[in-house]
Protein backbone atom coordinates (compact mmCIF):
# COMPACT_ATOMS: atom_id res chain seq x y z
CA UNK A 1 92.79 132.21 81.94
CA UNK A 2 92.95 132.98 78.31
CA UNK A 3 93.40 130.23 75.62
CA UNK A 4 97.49 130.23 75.33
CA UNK A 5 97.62 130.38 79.13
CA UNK A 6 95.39 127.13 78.84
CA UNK A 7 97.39 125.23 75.97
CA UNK A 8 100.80 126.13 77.93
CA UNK A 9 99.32 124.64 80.96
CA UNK A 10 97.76 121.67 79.48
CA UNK A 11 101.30 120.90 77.39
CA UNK A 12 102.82 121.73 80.72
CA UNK A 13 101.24 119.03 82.13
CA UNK A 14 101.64 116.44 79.49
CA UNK A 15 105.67 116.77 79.27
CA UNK A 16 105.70 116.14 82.99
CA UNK A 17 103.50 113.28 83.44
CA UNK A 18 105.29 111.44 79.88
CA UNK A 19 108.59 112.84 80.82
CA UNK A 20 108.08 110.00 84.09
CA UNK A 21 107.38 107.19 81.31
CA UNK A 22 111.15 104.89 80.93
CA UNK A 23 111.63 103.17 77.81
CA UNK A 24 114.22 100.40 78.69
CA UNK A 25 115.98 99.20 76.13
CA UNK A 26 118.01 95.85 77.19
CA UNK A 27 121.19 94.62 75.58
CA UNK A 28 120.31 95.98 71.83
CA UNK A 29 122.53 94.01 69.85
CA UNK A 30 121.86 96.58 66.51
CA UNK A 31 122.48 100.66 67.55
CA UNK A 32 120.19 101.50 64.41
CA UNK A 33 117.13 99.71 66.62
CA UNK A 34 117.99 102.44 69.27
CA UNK A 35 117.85 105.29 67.02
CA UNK A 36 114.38 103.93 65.53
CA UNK A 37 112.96 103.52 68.86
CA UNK A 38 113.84 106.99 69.79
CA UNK A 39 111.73 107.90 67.14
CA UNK A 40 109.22 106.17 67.69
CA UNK A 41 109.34 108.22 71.34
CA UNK A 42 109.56 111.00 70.59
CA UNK A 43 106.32 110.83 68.69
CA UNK A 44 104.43 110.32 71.16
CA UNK A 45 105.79 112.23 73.15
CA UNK A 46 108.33 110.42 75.22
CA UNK A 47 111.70 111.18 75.67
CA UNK A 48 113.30 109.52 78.74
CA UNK A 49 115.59 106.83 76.73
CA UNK A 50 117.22 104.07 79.08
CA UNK A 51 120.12 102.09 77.37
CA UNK A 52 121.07 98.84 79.96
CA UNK A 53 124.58 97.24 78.56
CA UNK A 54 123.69 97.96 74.37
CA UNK A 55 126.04 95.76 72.14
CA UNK A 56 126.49 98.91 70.51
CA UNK A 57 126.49 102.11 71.00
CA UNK A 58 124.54 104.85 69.32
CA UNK A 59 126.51 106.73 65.84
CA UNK A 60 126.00 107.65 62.94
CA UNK A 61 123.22 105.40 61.97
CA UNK A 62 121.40 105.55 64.67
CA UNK A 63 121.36 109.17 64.12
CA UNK A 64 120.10 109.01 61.14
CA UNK A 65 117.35 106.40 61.82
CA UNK A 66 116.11 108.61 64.77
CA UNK A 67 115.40 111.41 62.28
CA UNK A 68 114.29 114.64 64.08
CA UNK A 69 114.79 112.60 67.51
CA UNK A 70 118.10 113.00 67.96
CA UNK A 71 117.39 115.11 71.37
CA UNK A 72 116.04 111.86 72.48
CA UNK A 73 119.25 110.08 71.46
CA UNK A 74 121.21 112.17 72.77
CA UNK A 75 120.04 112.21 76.07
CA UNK A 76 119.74 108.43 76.44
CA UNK A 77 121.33 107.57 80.06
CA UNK A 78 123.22 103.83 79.92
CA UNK A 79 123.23 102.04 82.67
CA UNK A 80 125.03 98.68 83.21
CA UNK A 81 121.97 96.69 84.98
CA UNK A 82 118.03 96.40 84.48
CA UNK A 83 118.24 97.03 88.39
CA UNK A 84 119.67 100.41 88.23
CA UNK A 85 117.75 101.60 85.29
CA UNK A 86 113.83 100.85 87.43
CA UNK A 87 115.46 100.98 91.47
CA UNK A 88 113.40 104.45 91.22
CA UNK A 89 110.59 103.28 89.46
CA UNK A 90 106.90 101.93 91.22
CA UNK A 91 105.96 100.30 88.12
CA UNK A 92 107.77 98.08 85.65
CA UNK A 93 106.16 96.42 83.17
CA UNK A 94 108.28 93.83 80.66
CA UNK A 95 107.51 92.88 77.29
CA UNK A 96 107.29 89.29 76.72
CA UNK A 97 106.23 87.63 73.17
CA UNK A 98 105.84 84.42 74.69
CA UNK A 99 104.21 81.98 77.66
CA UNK A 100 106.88 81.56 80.40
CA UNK A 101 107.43 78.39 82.62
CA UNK A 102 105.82 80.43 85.38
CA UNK A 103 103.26 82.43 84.12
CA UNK A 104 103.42 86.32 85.41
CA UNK A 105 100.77 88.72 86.10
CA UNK A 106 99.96 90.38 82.50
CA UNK A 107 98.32 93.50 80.93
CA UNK A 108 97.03 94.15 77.45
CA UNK A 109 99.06 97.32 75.55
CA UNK A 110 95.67 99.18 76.26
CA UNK A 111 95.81 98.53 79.58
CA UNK A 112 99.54 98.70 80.15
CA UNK A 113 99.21 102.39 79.14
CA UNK A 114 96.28 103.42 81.28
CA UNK A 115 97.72 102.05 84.37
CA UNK A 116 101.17 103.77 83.44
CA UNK A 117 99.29 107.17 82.89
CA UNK A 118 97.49 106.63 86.23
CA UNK A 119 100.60 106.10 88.08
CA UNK A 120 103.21 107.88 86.59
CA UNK A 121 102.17 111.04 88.56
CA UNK A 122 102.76 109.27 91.70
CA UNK A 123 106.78 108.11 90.76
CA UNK A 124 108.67 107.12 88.02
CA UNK A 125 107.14 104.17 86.01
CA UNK A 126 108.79 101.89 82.86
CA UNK A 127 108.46 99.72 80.07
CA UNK A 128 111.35 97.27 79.40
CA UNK A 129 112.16 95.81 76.11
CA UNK A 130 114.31 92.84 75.73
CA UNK A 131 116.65 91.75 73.09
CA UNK A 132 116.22 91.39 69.15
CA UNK A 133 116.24 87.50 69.77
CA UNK A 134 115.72 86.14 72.64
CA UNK A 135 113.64 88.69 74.80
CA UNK A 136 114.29 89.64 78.81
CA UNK A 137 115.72 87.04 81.00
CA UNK A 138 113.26 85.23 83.51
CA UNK A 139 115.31 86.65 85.70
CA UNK A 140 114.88 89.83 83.97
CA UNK A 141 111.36 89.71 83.99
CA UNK A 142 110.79 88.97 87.08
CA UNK A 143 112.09 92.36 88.52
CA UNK A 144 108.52 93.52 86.31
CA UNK A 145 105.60 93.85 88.37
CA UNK A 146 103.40 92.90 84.74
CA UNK A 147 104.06 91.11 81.64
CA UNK A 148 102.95 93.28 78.17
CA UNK A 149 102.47 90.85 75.24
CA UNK A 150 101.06 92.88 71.84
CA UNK A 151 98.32 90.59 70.04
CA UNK A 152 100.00 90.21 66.82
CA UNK A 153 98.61 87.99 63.67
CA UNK A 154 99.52 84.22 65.76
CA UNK A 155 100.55 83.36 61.44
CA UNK A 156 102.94 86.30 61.77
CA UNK A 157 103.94 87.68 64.73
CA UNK A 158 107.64 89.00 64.07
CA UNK A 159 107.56 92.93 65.02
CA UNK A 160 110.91 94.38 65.46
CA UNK A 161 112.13 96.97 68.84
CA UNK A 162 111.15 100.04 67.31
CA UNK A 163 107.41 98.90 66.16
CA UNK A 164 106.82 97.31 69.62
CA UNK A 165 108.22 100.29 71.04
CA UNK A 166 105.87 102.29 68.90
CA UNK A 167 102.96 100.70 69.65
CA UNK A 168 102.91 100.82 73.11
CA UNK A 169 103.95 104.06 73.45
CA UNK A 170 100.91 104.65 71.67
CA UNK A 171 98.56 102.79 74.22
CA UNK A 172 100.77 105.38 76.98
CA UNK A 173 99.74 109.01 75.14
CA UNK A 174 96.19 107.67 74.00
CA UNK A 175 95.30 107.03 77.72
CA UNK A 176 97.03 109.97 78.90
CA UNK A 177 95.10 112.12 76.43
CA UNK A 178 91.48 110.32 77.41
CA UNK A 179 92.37 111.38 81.25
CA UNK A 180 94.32 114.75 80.70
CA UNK A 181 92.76 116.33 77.57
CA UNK A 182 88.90 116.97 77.72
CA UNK A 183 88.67 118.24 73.87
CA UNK A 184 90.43 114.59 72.89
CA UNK A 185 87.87 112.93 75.37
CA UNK A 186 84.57 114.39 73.25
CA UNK A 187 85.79 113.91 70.34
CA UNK A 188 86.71 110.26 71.13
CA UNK A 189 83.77 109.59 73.04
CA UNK A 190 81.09 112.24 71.86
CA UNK A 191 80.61 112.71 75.76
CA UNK A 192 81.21 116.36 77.08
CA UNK A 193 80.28 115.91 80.14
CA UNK A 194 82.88 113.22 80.69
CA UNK A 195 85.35 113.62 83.67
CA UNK A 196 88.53 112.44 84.01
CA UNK A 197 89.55 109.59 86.27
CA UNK A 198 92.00 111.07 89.57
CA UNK A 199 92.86 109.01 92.51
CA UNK A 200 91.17 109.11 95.84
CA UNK A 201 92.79 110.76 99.03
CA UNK A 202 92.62 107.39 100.27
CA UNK A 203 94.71 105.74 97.63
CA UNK A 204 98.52 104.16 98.91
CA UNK A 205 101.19 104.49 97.28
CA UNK A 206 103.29 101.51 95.63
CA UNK A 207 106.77 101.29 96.66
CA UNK A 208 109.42 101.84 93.82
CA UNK A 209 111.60 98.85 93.12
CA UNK A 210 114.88 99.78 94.69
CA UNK A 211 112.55 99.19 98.43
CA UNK A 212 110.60 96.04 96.92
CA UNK A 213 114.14 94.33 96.25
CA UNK A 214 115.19 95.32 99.92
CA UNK A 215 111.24 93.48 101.00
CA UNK A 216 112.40 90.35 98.63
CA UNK A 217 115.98 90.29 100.25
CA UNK A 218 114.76 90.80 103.72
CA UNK A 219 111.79 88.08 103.19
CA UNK A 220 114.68 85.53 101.67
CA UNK A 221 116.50 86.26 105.26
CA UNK A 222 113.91 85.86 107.39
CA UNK A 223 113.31 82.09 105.34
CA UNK A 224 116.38 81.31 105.71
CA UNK A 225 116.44 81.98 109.58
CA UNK A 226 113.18 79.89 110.23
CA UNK A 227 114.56 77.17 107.98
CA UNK A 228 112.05 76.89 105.42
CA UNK A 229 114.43 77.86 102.61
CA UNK A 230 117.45 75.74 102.79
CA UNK A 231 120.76 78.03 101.96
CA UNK A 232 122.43 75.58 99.34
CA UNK A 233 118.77 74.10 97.91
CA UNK A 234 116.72 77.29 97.75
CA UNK A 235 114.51 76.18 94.79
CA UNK A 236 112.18 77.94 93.41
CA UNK A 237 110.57 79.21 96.82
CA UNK A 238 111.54 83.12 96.07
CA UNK A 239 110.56 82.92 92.17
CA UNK A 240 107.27 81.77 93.52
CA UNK A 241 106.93 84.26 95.84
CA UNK A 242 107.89 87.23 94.14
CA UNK A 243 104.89 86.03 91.87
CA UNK A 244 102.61 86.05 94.35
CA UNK A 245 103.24 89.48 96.06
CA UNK A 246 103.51 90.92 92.37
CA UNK A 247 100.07 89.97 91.86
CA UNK A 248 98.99 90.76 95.04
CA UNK A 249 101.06 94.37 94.73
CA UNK A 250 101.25 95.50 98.86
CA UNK A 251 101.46 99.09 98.93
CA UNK A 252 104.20 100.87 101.10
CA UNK A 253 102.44 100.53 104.11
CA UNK A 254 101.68 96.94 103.36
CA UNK A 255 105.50 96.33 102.54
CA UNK A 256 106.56 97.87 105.81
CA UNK A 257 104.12 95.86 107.89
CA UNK A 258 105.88 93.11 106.63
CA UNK A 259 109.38 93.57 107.12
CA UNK A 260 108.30 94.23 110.55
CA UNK A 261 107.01 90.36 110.73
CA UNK A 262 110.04 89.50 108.71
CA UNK A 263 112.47 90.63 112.10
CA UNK A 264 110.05 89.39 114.43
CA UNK A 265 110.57 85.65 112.32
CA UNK A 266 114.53 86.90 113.02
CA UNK A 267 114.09 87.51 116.59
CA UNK A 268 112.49 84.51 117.48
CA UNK A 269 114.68 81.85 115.04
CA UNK A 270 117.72 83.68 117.11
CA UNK A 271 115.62 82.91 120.65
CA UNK A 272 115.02 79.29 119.84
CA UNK A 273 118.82 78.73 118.78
């Protein structure tokens, strides 16, 4: 294979695996955010832009902020729900600059982007970003499997969309270049004879989200059916639980073992009444 064969291939390679990496943008209140984010993409070679209900829509300014990433813009797909824009996606992981009443399973930006590299050739994976001022939702993030928080100066800790954007698409093209690119490995590293990291035969796969909120809705059911959650006082029971089996993270086999325990709970509350 001769050298251009070998760069094609290699660039090949890179615009597939980043072209599976979602940056969610949620209810930007400021279209000129939008347009700096895409920027701050397309640098790093990302370009699949997801807009869920913006205040405002991209123009004029937002062209001009996005500079030579108007392709990005352009191509932006807006979606009315944080639900539609990850139901295809096996990882989610929400940005969060603070501690939440419930604390949630959380990654540092460096390893937020390794474990989006590693996956994102098994499905579609995401990072969501919240609003200028308040953030995702709790209910928001808890359709995240992780939390991201950057570790800004605690004195000063104000970054704005398109430099948290930035910087974390960063952490996703310096991990994919440490396991894809053996020339950025020695020169990082000094180590030639380092080998990238693949994933065993052996390895499940994670289910996307669109099947884990079918798991959550059929595990509320089945609760509901034995009695334990009570239909007009549910509580906190699922919020809890979706904690729990984030952390946890069943694979799809895992998932499908229990929805089958989840009908036989159905079967025998039905028996018994």
């Amino acid at each position: 294979m001769s050298v251009s064969q070998q760069d094609s291939q290699e660039s090949n390679t890179a615009a597939t695996l980043l072209d599976r990496v979602k940056i969610v943008l949620v209810n930007t209140s400021d279209c000129r955010n939008i347009g700096s984010a895409a920027r701050a993409m397309k640098t790093m070679g990302l370009s699949q832009l997801i807009l869920v209900d913006p205040a405002e829509m991209p123009n004029g300014q937002a062209q001009a902020l996005a500079a030579g990433a108007t392709d990005v813009l352009a191509n932006a797909k807006v979606v009315n729900t944080l639900a539609e824009a990850i139901e295809d996606c096996g990882l989610v992981v929400g940005t969060s600059a603070r501690s939440r009443t419930l604390p949630w399973p959380m990654l540092e930006p460096r390893g937020c982007g390794e474990k989006m590299v590693s996956e994102a050739s098994e499905y579609p994976v995401a990072l969501v970003f919240g609003r200028e001022s308040s953030g995702l939702t709790n209910e928001e993030l808890q359709l995240c499997h992780f939390h991201v928080q950057i570790p800004a100066n605690p004195d000063y800790s104000s970054l704005n969309l398109a430099m948290a954007v930035q910087t974390l698409s960063y952490e996703v093209r310096t991990s994919y270049l440490l396991a894809h690119d053996q020339n950025y490995q020695e020169r990082s590293t000094g180590n030639g004879n380092l080998v990238a990291k693949t994933k065993s035969e052996d390895e499940e796969l994670y289910p996307v989200v669109e099947e884990t909120e079918r798991f959550y809705q059929h595990f509320e059911k089945a609760l509901k059916a034995t009695g334990f959650i009570v239909e007009n006082h549910p509580g906190l029971v699922m919020t809890k639980l979706r904690r729990l089996f984030n952390r946890a993270r069943p694979d799809v086999k895992e998932v499908k073992m229990m929805r089958g325990i989840f009908a036989s709970m159905e079967r025998s509350s039905k028996e018994k009444s």
